[in-house]
PDB file of N, CA and C in Angstrom:
ATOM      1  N   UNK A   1      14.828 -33.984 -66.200  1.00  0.00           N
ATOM      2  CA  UNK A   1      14.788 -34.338 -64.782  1.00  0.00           C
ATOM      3  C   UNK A   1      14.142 -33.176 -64.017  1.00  0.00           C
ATOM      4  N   UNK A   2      13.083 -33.288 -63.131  1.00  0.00           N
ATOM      5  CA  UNK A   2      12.654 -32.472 -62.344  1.00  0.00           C
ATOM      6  C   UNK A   2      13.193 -32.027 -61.683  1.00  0.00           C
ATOM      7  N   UNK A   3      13.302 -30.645 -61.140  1.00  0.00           N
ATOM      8  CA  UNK A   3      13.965 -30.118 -60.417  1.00  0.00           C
ATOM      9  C   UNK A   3      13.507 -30.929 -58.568  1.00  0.00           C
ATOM     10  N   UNK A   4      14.485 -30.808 -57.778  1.00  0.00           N
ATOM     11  CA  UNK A   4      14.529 -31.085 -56.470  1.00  0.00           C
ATOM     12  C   UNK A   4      14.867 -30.847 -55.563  1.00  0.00           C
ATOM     13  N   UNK A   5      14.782 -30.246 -54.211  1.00  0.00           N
ATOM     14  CA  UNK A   5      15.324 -29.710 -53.023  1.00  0.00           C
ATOM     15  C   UNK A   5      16.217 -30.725 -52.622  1.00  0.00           C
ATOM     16  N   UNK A   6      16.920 -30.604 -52.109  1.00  0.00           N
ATOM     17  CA  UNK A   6      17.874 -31.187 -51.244  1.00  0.00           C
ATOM     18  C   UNK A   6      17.803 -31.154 -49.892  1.00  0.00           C
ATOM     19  N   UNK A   7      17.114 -32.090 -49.237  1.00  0.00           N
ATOM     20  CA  UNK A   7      16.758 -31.394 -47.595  1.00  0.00           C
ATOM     21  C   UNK A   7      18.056 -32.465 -46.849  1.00  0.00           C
ATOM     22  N   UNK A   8      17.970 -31.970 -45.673  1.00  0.00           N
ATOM     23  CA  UNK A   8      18.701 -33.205 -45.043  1.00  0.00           C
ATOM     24  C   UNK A   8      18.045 -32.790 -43.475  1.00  0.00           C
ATOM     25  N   UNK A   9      17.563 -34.098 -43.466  1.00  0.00           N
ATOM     26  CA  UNK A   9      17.253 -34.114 -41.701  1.00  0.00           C
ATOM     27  C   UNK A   9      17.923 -34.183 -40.785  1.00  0.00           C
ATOM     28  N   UNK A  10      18.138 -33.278 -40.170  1.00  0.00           N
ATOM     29  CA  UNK A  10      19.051 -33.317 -38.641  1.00  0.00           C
ATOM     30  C   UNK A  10      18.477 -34.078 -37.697  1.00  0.00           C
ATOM     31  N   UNK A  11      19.881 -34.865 -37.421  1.00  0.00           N
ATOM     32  CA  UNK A  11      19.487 -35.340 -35.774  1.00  0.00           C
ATOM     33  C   UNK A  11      19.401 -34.730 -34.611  1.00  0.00           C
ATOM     34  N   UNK A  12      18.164 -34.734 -33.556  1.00  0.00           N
ATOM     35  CA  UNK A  12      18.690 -33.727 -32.766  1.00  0.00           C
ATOM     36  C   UNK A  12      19.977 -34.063 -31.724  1.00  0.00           C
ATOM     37  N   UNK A  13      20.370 -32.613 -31.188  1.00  0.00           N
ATOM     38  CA  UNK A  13      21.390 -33.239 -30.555  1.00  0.00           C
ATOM     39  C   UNK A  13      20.912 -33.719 -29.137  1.00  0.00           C
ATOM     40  N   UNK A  14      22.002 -34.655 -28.295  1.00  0.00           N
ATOM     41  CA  UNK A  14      21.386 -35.334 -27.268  1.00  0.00           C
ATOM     42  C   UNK A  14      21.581 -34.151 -26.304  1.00  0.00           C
ATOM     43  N   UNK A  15      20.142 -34.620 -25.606  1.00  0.00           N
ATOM     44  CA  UNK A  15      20.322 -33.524 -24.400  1.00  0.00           C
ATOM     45  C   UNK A  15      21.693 -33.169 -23.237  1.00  0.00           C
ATOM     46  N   UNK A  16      22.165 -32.086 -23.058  1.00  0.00           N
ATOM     47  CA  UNK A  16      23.176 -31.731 -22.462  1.00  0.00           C
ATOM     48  C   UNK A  16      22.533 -32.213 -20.787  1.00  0.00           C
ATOM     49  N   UNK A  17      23.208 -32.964 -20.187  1.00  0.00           N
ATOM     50  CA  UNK A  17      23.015 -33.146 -18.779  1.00  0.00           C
ATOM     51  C   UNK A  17      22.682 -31.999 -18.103  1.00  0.00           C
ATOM     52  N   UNK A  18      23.936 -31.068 -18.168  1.00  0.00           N
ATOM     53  CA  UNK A  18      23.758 -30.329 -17.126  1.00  0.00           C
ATOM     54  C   UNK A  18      22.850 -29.052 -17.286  1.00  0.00           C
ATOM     55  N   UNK A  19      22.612 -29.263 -18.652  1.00  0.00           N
ATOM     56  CA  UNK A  19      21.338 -28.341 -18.700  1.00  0.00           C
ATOM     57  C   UNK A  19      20.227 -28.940 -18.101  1.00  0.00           C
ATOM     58  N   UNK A  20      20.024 -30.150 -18.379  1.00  0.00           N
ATOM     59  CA  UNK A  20      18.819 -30.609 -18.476  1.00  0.00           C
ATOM     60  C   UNK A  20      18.554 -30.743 -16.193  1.00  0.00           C
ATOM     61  N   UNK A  21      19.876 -31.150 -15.570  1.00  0.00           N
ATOM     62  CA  UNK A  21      19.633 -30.832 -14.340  1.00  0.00           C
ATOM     63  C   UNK A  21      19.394 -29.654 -13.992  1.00  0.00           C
ATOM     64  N   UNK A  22      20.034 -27.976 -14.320  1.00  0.00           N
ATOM     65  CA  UNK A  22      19.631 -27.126 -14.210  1.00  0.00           C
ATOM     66  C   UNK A  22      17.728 -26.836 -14.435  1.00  0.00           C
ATOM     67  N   UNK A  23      17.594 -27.032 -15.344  1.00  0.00           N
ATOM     68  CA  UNK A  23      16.191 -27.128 -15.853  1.00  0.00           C
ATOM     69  C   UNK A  23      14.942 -27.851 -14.926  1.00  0.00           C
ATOM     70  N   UNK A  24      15.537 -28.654 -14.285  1.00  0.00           N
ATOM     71  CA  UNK A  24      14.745 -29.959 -13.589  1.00  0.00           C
ATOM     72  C   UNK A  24      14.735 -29.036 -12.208  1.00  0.00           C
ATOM     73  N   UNK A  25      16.128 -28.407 -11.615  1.00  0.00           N
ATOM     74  CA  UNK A  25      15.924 -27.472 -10.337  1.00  0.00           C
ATOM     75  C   UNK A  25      15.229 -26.414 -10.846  1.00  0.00           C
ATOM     76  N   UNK A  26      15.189 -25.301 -11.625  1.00  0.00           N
ATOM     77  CA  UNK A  26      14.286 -24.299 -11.738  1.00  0.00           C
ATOM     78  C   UNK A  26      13.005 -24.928 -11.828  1.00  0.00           C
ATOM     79  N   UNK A  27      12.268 -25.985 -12.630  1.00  0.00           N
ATOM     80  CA  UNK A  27      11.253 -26.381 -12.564  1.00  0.00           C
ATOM     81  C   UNK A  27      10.746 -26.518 -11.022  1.00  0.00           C
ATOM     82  N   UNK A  28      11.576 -27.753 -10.219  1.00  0.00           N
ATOM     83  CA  UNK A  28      11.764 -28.036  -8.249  1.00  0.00           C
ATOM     84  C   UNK A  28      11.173 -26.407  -8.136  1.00  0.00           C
ATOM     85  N   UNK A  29      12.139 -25.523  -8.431  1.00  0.00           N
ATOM     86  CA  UNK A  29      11.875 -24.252  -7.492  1.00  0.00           C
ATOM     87  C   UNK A  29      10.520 -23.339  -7.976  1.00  0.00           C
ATOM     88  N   UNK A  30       9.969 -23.432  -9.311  1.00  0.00           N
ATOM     89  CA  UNK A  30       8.942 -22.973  -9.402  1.00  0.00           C
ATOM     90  C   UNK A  30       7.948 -23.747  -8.538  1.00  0.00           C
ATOM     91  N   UNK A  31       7.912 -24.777  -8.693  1.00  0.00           N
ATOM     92  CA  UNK A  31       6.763 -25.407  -7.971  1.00  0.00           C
ATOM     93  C   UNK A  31       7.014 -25.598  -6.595  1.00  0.00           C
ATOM     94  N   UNK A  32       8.169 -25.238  -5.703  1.00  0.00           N
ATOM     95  CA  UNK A  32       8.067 -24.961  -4.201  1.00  0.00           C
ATOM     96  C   UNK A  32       7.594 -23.647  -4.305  1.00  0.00           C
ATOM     97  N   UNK A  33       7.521 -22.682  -5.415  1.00  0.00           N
ATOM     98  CA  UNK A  33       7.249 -21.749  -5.111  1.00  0.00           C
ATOM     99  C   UNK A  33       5.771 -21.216  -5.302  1.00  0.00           C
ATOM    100  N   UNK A  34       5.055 -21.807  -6.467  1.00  0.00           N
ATOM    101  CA  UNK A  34       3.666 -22.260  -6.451  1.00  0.00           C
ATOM    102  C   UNK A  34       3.103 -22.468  -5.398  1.00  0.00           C
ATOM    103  N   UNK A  35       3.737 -23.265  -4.754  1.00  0.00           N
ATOM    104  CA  UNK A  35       3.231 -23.831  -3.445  1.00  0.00           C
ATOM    105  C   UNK A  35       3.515 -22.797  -1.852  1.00  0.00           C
ATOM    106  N   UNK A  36       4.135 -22.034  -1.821  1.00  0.00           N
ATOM    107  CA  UNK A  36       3.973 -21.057  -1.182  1.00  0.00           C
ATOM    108  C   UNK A  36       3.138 -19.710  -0.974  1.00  0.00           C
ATOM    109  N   UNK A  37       3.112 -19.639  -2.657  1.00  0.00           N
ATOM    110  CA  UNK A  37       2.314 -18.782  -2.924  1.00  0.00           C
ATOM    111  C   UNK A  37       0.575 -18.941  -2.649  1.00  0.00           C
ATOM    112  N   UNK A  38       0.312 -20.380  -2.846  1.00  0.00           N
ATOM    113  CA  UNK A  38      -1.191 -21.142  -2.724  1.00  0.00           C
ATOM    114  C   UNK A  38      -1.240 -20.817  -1.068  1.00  0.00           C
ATOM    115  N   UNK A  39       0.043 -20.845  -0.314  1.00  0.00           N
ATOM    116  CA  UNK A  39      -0.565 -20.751   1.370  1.00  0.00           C
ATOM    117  C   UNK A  39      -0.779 -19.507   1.603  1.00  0.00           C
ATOM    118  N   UNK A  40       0.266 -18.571   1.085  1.00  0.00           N
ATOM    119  CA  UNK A  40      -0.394 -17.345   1.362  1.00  0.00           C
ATOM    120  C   UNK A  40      -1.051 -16.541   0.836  1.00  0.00           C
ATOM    121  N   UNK A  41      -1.801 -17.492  -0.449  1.00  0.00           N
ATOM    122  CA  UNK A  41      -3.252 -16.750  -0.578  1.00  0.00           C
ATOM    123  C   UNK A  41      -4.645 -17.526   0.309  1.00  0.00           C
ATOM    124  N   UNK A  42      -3.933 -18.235   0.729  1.00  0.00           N
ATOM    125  CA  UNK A  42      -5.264 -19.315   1.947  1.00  0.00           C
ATOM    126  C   UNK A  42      -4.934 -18.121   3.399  1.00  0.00           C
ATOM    127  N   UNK A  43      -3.956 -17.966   3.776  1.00  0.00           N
ATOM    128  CA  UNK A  43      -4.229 -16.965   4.951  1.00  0.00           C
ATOM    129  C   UNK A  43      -4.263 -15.695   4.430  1.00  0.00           C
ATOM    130  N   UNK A  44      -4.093 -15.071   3.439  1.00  0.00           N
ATOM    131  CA  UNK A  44      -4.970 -13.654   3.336  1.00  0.00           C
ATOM    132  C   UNK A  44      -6.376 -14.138   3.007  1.00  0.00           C
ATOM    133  N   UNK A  45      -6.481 -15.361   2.375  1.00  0.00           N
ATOM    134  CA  UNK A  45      -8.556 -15.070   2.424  1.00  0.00           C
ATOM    135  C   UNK A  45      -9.003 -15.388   3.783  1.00  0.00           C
ATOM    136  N   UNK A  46      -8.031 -16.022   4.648  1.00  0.00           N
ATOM    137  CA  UNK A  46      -8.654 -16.130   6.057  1.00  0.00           C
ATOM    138  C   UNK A  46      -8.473 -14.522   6.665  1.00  0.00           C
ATOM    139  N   UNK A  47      -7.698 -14.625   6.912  1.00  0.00           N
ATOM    140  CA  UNK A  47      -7.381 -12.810   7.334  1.00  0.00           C
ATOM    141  C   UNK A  47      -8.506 -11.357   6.885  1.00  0.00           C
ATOM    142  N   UNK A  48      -8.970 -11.656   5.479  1.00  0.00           N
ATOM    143  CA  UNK A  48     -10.042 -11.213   4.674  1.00  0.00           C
ATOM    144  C   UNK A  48     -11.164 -11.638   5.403  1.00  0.00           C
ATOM    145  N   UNK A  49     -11.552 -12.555   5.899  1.00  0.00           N
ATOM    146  CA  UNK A  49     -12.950 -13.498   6.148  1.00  0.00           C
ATOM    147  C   UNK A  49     -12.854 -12.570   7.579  1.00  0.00           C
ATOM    148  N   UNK A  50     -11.975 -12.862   8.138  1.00  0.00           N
ATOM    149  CA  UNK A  50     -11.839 -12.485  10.180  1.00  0.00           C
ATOM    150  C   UNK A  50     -12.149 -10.966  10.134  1.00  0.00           C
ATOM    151  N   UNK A  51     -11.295 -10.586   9.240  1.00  0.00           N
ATOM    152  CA  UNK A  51     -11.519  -9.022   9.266  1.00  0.00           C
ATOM    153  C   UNK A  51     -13.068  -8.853   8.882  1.00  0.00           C
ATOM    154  N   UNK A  52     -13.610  -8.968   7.848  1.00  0.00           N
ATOM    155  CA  UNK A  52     -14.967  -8.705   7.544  1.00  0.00           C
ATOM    156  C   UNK A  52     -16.216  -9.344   8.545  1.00  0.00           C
ATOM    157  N   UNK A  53     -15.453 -10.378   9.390  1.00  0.00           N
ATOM    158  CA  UNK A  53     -16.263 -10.842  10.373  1.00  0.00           C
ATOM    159  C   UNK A  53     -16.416  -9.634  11.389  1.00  0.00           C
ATOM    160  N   UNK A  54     -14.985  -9.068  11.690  1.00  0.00           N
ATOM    161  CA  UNK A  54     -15.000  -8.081  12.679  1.00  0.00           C
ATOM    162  C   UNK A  54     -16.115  -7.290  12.205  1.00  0.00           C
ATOM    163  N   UNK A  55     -16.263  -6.656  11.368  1.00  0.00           N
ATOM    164  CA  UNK A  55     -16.581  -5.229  11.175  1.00  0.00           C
ATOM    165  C   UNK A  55     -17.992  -5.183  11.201  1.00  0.00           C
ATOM    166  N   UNK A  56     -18.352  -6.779  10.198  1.00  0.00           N
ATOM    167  CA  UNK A  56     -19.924  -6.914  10.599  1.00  0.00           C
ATOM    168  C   UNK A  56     -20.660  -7.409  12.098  1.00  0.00           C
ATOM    169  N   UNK A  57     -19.328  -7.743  12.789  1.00  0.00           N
ATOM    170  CA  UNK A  57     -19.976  -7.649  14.040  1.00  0.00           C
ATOM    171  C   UNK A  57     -20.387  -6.518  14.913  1.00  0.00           C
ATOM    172  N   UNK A  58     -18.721  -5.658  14.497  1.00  0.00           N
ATOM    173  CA  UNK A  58     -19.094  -4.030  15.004  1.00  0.00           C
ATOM    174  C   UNK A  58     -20.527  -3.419  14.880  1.00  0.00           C
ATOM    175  N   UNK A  59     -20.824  -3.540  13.429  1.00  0.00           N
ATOM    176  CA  UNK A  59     -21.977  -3.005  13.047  1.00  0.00           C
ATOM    177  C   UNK A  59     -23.168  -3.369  13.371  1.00  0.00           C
ATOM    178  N   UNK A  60     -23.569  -4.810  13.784  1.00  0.00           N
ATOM    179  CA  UNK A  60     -24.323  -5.552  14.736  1.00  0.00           C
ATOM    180  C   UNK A  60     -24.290  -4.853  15.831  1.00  0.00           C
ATOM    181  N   UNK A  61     -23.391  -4.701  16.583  1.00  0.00           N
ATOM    182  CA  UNK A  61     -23.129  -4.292  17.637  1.00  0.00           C
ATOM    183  C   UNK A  61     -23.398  -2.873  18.172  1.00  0.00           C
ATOM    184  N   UNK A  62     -23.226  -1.375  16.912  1.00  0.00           N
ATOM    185  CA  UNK A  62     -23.836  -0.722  16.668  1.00  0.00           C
ATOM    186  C   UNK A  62     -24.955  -0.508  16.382  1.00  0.00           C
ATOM    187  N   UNK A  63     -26.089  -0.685  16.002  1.00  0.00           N
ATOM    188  CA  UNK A  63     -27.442  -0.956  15.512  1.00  0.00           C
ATOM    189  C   UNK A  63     -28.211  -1.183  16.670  1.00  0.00           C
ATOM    190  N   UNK A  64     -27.619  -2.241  17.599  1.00  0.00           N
ATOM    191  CA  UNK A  64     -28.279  -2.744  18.831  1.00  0.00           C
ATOM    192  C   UNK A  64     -28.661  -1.744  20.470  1.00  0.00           C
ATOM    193  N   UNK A  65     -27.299  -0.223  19.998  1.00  0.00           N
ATOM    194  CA  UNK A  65     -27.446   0.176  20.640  1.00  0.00           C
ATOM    195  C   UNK A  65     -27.870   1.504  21.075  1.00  0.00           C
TER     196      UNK A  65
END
């Protein structure tokens, strides 16, 4: 007789609720937090844009006179 492993397949176990709600709010809170993060990189590139507007106006403004 050939030799043979003996495996046995596990079932997995069923998901624990209250993990799985925990899990579902950290997910909620990464992605409110994604989403905060996306606005305040939209007003520092505006803030970036205004400022560099300033300066090349200064310098316009210098040159002219």
């Amino acid at each position: 007789m050939p030799w043979q492993l003996g495996f046995r397949v596990a079932k997995p176990a069923p998901p624990d609720e209250g993990r799985v709600r925990e899990l579902e709010a950290r997910v909620a809170d990464l992605e409110q937090s994604q989403a905060r993060l996306a606005e305040v990189e939209e007003r520092l590139d505006f803030n970036e844009r205004m400022l560099a507007s300033q300066r090349d106006a200064a310098r316009l403004g210098e040159g002219s006179q």
